[in-house]
N, C-alpha and C. Protein backbone atom coordinates (compact mmCIF):
# COMPACT_ATOMS: atom_id res chain seq x y z
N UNK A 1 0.49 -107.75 36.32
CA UNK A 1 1.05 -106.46 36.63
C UNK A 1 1.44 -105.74 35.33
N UNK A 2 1.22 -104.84 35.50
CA UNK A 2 1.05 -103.25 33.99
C UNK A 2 3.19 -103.09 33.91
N UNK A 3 3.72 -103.16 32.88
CA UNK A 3 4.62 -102.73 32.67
C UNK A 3 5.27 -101.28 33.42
N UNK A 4 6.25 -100.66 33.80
CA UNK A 4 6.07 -99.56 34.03
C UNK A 4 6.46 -98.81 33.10
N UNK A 5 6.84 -99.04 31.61
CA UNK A 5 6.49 -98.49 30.53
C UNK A 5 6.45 -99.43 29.34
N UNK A 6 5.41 -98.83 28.57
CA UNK A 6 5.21 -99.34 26.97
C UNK A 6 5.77 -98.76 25.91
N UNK A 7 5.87 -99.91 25.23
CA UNK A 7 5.90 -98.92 23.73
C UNK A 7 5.11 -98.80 22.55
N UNK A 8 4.92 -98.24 22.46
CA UNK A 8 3.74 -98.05 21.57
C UNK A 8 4.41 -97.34 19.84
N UNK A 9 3.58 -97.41 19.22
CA UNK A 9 4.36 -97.35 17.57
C UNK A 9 2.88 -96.53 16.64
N UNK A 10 3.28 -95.45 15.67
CA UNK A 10 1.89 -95.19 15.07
C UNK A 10 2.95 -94.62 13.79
N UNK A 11 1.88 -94.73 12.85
CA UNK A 11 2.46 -93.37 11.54
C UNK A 11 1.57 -92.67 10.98
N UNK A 12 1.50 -91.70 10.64
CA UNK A 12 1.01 -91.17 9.47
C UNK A 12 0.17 -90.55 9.75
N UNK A 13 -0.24 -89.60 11.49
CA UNK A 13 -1.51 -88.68 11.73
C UNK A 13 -1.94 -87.98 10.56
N UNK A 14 -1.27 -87.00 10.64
CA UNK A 14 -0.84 -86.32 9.20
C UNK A 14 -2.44 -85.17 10.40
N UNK A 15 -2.10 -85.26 11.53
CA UNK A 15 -3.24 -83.83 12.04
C UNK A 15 -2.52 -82.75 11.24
N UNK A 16 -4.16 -81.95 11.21
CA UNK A 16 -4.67 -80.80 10.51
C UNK A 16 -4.18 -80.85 9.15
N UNK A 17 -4.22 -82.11 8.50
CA UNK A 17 -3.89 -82.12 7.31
C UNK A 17 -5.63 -82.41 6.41
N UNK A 18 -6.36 -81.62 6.56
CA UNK A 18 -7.75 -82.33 5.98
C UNK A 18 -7.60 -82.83 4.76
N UNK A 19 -7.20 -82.43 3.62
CA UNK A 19 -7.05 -83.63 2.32
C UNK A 19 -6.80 -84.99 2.29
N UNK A 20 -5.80 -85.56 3.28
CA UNK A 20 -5.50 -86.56 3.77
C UNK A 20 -6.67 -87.26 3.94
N UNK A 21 -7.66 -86.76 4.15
CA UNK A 21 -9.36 -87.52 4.68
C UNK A 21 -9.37 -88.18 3.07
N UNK A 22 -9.40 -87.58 2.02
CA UNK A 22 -9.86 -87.58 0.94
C UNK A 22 -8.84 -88.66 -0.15
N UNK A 23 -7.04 -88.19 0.03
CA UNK A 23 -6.40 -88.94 -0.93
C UNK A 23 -6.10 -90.47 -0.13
N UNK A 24 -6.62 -90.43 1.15
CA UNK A 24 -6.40 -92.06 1.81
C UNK A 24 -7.96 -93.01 2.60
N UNK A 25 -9.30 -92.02 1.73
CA UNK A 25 -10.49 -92.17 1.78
C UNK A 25 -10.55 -92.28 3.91
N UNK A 26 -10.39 -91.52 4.09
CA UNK A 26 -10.84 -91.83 5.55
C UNK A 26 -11.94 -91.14 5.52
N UNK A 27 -12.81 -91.70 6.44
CA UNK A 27 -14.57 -91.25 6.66
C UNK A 27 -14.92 -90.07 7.68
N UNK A 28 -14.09 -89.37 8.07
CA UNK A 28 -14.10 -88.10 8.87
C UNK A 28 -15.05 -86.92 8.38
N UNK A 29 -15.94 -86.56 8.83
CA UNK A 29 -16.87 -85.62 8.60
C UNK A 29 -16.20 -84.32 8.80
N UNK A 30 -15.22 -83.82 9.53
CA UNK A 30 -14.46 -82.45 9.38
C UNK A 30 -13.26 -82.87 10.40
N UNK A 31 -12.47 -81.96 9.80
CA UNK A 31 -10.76 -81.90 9.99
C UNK A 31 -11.03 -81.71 11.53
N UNK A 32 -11.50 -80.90 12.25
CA UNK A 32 -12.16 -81.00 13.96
C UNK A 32 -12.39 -82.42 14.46
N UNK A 33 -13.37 -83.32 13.84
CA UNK A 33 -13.54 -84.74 14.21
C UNK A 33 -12.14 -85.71 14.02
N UNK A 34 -11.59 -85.76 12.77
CA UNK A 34 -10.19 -86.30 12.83
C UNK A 34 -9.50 -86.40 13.69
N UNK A 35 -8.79 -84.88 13.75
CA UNK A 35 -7.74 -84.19 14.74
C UNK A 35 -8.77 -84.95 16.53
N UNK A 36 -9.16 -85.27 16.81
CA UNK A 36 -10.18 -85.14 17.95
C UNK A 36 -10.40 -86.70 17.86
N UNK A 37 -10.59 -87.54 17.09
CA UNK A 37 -10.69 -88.95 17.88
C UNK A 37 -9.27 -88.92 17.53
N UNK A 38 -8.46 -89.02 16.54
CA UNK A 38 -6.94 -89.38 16.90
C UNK A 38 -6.13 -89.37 17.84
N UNK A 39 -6.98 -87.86 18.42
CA UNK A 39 -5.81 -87.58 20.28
C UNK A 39 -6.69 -88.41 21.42
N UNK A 40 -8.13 -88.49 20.89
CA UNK A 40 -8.45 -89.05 21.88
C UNK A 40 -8.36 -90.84 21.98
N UNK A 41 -7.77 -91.52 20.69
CA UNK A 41 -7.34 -92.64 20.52
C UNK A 41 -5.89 -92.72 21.46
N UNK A 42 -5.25 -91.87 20.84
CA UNK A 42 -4.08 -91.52 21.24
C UNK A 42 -3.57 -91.45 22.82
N UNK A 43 -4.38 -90.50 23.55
CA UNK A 43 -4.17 -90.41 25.39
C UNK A 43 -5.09 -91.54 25.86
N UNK A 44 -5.85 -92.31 25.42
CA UNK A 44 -6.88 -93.67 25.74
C UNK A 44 -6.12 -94.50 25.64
N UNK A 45 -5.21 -94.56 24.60
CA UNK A 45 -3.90 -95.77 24.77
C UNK A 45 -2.77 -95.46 25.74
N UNK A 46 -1.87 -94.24 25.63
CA UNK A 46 -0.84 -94.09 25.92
C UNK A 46 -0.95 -93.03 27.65
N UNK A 47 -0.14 -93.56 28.31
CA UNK A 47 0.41 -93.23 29.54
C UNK A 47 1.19 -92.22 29.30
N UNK A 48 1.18 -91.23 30.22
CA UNK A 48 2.42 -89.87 30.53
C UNK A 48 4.03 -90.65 30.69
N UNK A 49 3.95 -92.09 30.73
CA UNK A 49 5.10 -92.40 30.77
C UNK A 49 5.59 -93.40 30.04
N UNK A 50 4.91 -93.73 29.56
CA UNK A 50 5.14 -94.24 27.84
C UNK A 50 5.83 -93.73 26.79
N UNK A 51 5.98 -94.61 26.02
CA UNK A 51 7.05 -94.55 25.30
C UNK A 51 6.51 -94.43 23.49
N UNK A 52 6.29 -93.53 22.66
CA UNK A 52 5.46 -93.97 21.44
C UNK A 52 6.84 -92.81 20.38
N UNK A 53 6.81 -94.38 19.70
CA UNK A 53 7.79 -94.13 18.56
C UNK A 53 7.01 -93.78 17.29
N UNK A 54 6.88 -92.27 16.53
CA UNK A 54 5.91 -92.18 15.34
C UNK A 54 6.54 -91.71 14.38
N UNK A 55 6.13 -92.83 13.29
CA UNK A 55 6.96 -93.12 11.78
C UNK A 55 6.76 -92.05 11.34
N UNK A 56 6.64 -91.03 11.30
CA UNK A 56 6.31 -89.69 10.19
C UNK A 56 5.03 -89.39 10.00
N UNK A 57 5.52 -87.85 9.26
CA UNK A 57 4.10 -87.40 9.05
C UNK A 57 3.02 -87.03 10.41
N UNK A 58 3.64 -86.90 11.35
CA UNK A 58 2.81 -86.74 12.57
C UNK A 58 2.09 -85.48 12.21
N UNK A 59 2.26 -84.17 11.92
CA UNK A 59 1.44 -83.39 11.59
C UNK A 59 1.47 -82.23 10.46
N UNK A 60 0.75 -82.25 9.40
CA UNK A 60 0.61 -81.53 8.57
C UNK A 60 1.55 -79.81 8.89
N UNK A 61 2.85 -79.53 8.33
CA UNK A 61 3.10 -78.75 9.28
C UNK A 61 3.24 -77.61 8.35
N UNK A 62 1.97 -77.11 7.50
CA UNK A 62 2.01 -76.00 6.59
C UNK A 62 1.33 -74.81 7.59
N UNK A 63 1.12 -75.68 8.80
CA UNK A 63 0.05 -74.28 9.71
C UNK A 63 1.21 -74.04 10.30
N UNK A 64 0.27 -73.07 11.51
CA UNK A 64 1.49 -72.21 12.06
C UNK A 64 2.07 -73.27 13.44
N UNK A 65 2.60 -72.54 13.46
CA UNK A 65 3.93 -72.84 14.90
C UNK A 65 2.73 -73.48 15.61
N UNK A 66 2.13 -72.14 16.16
CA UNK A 66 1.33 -72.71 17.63
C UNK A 66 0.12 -73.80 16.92
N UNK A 67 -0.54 -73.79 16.08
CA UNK A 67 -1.38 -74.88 16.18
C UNK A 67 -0.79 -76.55 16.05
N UNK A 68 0.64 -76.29 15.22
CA UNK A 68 1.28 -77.84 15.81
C UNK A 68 1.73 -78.30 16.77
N UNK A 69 1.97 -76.94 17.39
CA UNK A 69 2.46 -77.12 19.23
C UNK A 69 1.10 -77.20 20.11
N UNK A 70 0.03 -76.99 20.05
CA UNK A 70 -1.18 -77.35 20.61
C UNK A 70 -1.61 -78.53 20.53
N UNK A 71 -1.20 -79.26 19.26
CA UNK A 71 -1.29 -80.73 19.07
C UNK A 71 -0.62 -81.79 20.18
N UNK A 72 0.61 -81.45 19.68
CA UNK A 72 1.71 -81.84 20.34
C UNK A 72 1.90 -82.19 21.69
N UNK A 73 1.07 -81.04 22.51
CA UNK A 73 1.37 -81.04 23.87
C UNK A 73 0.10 -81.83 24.22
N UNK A 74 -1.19 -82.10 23.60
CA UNK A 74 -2.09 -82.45 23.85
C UNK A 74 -1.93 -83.99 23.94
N UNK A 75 -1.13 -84.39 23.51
CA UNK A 75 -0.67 -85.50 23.04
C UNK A 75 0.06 -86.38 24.59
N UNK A 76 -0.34 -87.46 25.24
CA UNK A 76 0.62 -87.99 26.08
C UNK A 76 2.03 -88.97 25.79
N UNK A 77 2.83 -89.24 26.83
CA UNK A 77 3.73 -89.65 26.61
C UNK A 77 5.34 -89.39 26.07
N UNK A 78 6.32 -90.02 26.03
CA UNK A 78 7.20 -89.35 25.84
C UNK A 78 7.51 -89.74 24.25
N UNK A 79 7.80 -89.20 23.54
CA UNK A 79 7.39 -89.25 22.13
C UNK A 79 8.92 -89.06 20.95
N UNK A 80 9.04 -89.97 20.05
CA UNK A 80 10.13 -90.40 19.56
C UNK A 80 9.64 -89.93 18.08
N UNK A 81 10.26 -89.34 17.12
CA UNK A 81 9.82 -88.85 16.27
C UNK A 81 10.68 -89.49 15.12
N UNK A 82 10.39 -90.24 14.23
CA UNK A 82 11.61 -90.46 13.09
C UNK A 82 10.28 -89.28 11.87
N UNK A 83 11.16 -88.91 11.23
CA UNK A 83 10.50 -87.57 10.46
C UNK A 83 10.51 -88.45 9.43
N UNK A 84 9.14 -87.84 8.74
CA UNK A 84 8.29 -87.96 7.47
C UNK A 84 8.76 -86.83 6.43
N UNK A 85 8.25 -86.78 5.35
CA UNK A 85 8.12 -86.28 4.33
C UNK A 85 7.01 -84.93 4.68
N UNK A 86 6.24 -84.47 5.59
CA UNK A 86 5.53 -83.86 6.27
C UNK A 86 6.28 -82.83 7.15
N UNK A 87 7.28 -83.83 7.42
CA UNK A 87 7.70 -82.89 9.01
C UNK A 87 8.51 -81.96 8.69
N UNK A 88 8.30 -80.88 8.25
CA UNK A 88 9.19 -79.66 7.77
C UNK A 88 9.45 -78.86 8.72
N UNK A 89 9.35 -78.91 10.18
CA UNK A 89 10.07 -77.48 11.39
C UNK A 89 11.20 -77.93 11.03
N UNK A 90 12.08 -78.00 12.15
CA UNK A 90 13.69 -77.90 12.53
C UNK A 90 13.87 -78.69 13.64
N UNK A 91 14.78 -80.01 13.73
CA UNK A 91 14.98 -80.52 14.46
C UNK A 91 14.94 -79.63 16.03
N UNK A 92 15.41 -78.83 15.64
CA UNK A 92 15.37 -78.44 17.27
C UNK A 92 13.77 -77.42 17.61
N UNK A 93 13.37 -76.80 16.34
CA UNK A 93 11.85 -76.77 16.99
C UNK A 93 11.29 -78.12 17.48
N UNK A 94 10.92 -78.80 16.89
CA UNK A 94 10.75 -80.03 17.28
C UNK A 94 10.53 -80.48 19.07
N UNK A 95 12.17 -80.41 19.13
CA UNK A 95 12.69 -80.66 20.74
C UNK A 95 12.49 -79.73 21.47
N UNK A 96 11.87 -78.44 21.35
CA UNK A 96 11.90 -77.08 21.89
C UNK A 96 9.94 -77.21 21.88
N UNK A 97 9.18 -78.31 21.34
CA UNK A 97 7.67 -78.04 21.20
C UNK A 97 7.12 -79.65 21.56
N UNK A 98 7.88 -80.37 22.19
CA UNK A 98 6.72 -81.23 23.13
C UNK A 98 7.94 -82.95 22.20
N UNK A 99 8.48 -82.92 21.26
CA UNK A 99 9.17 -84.22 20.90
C UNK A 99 10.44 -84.56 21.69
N UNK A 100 10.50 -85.55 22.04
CA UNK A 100 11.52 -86.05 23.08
C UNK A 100 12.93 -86.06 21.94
N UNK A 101 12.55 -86.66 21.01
CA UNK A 101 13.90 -86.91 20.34
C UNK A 101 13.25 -86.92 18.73
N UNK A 102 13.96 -86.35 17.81
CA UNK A 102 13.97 -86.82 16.53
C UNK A 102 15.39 -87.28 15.73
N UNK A 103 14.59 -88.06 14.55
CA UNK A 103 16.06 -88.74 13.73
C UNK A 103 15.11 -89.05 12.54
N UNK A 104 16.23 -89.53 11.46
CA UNK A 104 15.70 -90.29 10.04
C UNK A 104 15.21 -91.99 9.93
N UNK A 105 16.06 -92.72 11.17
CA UNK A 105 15.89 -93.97 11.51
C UNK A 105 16.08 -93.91 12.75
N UNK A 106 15.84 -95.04 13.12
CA UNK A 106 15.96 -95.63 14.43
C UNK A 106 15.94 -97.15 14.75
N UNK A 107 16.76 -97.56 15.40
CA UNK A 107 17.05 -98.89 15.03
C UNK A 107 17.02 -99.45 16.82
N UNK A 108 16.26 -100.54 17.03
CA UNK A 108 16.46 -101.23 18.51
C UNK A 108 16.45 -102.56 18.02
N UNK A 109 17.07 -103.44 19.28
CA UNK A 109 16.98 -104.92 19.73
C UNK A 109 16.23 -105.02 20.40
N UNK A 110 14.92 -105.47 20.70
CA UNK A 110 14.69 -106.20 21.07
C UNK A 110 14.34 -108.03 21.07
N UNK A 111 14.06 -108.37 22.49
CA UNK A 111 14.51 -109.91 22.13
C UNK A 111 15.21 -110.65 21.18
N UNK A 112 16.56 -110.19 20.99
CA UNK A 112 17.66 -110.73 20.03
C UNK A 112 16.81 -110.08 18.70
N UNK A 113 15.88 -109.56 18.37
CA UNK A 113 15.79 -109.06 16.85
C UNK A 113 16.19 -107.66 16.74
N UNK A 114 16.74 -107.04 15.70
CA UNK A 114 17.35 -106.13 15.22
C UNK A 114 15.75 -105.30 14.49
N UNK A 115 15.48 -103.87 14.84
CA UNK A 115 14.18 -103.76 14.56
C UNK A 115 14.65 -102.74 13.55
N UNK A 116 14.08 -101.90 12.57
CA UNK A 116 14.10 -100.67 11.71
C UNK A 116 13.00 -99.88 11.73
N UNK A 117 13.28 -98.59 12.38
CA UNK A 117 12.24 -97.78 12.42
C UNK A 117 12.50 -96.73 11.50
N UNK A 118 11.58 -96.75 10.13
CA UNK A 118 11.70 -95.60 8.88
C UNK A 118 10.73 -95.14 8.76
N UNK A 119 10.26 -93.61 8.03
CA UNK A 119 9.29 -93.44 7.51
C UNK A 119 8.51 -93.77 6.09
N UNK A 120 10.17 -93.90 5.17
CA UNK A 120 9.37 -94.29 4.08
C UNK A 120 10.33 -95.41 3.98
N UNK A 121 9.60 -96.67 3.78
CA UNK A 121 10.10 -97.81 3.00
C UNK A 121 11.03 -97.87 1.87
N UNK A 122 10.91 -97.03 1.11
CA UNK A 122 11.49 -97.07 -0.25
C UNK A 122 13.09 -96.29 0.21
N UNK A 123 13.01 -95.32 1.36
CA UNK A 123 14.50 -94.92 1.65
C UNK A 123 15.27 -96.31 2.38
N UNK A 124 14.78 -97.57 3.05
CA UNK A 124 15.39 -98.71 3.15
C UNK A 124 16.63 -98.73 2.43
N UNK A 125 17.59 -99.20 2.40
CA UNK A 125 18.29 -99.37 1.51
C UNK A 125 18.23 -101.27 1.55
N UNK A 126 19.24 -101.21 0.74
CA UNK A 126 19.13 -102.80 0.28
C UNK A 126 19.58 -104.26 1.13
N UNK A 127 21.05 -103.41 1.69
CA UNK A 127 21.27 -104.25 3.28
C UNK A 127 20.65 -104.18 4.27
N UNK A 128 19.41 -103.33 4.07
CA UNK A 128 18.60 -103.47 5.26
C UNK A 128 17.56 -104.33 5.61
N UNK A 129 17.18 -105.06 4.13
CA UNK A 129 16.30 -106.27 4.30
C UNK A 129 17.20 -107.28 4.52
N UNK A 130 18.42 -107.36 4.27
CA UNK A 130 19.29 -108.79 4.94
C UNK A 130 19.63 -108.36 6.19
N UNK A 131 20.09 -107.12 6.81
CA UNK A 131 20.27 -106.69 8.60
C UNK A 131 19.18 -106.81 9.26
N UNK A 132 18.44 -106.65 8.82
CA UNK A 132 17.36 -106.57 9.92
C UNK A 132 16.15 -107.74 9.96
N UNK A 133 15.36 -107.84 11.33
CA UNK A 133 14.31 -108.99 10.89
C UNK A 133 13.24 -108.02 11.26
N UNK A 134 12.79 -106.99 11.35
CA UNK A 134 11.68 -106.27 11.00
C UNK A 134 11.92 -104.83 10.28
N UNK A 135 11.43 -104.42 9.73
CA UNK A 135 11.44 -102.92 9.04
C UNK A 135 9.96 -102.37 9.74
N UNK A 136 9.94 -101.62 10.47
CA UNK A 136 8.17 -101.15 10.64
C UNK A 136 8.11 -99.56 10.09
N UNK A 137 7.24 -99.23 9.47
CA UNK A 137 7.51 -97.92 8.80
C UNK A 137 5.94 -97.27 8.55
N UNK A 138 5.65 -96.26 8.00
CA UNK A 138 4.78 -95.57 7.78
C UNK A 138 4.27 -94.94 6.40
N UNK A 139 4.42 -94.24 5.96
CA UNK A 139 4.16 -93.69 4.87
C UNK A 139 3.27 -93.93 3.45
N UNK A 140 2.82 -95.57 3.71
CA UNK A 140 2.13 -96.13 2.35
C UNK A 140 1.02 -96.12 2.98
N UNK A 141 0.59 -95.70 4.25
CA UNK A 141 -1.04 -95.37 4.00
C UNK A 141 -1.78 -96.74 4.17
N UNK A 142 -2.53 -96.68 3.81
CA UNK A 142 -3.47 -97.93 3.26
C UNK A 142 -3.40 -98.22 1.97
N UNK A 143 -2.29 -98.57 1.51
CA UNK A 143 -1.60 -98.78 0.00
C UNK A 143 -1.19 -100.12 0.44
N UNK A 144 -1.18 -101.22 -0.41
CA UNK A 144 -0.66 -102.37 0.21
C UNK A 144 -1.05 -103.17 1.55
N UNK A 145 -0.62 -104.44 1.97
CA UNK A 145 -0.30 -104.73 2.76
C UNK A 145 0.14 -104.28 4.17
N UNK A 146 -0.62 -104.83 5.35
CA UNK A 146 0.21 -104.22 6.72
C UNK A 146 1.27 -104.78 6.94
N UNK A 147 1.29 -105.96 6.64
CA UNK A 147 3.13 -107.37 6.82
C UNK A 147 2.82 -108.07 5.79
N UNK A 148 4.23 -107.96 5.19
CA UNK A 148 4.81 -108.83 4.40
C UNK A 148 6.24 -108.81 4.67
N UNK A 149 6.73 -109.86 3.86
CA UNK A 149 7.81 -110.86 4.06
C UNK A 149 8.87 -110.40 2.67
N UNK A 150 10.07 -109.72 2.93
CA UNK A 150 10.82 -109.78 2.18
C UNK A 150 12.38 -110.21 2.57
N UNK A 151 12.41 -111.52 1.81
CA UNK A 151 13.80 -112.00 2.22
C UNK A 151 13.52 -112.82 3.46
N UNK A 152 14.32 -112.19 4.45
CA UNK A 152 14.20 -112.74 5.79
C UNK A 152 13.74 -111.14 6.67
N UNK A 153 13.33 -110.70 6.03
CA UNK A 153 12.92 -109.21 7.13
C UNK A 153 11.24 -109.47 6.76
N UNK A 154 10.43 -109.07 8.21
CA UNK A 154 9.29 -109.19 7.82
C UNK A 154 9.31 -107.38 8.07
N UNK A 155 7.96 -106.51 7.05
CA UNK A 155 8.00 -105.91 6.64
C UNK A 155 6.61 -105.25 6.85
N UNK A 156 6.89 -104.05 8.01
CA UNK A 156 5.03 -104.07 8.35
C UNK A 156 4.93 -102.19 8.33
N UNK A 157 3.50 -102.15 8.49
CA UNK A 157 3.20 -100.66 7.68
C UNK A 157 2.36 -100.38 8.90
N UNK A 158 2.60 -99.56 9.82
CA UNK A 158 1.52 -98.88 10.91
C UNK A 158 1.38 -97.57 9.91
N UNK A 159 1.05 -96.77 9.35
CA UNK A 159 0.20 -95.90 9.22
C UNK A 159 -1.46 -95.75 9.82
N UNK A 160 -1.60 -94.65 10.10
CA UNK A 160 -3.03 -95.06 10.79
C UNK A 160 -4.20 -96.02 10.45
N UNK A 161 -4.17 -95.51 8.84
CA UNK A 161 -5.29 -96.39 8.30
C UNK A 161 -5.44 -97.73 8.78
N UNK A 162 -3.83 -98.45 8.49
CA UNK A 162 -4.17 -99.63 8.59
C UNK A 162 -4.65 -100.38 10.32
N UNK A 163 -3.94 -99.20 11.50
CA UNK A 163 -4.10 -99.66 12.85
C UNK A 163 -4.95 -98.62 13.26
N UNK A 164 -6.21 -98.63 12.83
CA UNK A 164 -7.18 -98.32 13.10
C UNK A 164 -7.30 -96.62 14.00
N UNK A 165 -6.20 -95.63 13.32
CA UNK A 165 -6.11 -94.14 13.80
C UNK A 165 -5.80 -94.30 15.84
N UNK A 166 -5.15 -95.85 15.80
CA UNK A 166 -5.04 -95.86 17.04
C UNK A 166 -3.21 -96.60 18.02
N UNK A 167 -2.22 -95.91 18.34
CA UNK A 167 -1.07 -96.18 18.44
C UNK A 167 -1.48 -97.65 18.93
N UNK A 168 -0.44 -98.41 18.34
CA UNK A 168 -0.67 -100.00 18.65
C UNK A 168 1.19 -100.72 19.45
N UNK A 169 0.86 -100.96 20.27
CA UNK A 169 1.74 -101.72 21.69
C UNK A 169 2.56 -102.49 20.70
N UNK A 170 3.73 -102.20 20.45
CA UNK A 170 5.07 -102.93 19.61
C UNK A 170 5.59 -104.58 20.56
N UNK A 171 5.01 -104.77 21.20
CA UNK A 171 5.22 -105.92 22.00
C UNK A 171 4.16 -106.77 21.37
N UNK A 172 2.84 -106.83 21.23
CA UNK A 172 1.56 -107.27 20.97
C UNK A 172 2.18 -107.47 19.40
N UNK A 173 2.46 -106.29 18.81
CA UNK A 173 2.49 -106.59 17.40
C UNK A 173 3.57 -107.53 16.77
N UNK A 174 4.93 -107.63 17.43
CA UNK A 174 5.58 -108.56 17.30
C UNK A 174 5.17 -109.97 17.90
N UNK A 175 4.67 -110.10 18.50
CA UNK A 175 4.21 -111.32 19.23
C UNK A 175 3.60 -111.77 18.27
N UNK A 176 2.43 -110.97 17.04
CA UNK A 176 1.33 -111.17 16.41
C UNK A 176 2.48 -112.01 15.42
N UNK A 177 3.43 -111.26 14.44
CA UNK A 177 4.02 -111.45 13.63
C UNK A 177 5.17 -112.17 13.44
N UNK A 178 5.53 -112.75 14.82
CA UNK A 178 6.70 -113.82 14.38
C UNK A 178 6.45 -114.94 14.16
């Protein structure tokens, strides 16, 4: 029997950002094809009643209003935003254009582990690799490692590159990694 909701975890769309093809070598033939298997990765995974927490950078937001709100809504599920270095509206545009909630972190328990949801790793601070036993974050791209181990926190990188431009089930991935 199907959960009656998931959670699902992604970082780093970075839609309608076309350079992004270029400084993180992705193989996209035009900013149209990108933007277009990502959503269609995107509603192929996720349910209208799902749950998808995304590390930053969700969309290039130098365009206008309405083409990030066309994204947005195209997009299923109910959608948790910890902001990137990208995400320049206003918290409350944001909540006023299709995001359920935004913040800088976000922090859950599940199964007795203490989780960290950031966009960039490097804003971690230092008690946060001894508080916590996962950090999952976004922002390094396909730079590094997807998990590694610092201390006692294991330390993992969904940006698209590395999970294949496709939101990946935070249940599955912890299961993978403990």
């Amino acid at each position: 029997m199907k959960p009656l909701i998931n959670v699902y975890i992604i970082g780093d769309n970075h839609f309608n950002h076309w350079n992004i093809n270029k400084y993180c070598n992705r193989k996209f033939k035009s900013l149209e094809e990108m933007n277009n298997i990502m959503i269609n990765n995107w509603n192929k995974t996720i349910r209208e009643k799902d749950l998808i927490i995304n590390l930053g950078d969700m969309i290039f937001t130098k365009g206008k209003s309405e083409e990030i709100f066309k994204i947005i809504k195209q997009l299923k599920g109910r959608k948790i935003l910890v902001s990137g270095n990208h995400d320049r509206k206003s918290y409350s545009w944001y909540l006023t254009h299709g995001i359920d909630f935004i913040c800088e972190r976000f922090v859950w328990y599940y199964n007795n582990k203490k989780i960290l949801f950031i966009h960039n790793l490097h804003k971690a601070r230092l008690c946060d690799l001894k508080n916590f036993d996962y950090i999952i974050h976004g922002h390094t791209h396909n730079k590094g490692r997807t998990i590694h181990r610092r201390k006692n926190c294991k330390i993992i990188n969904v940006s698209v590159e590395q999970i294949n431009y496709t939101p990946l089930l935070l249940v599955s991935l912890l299961h993978r990694v403990r």
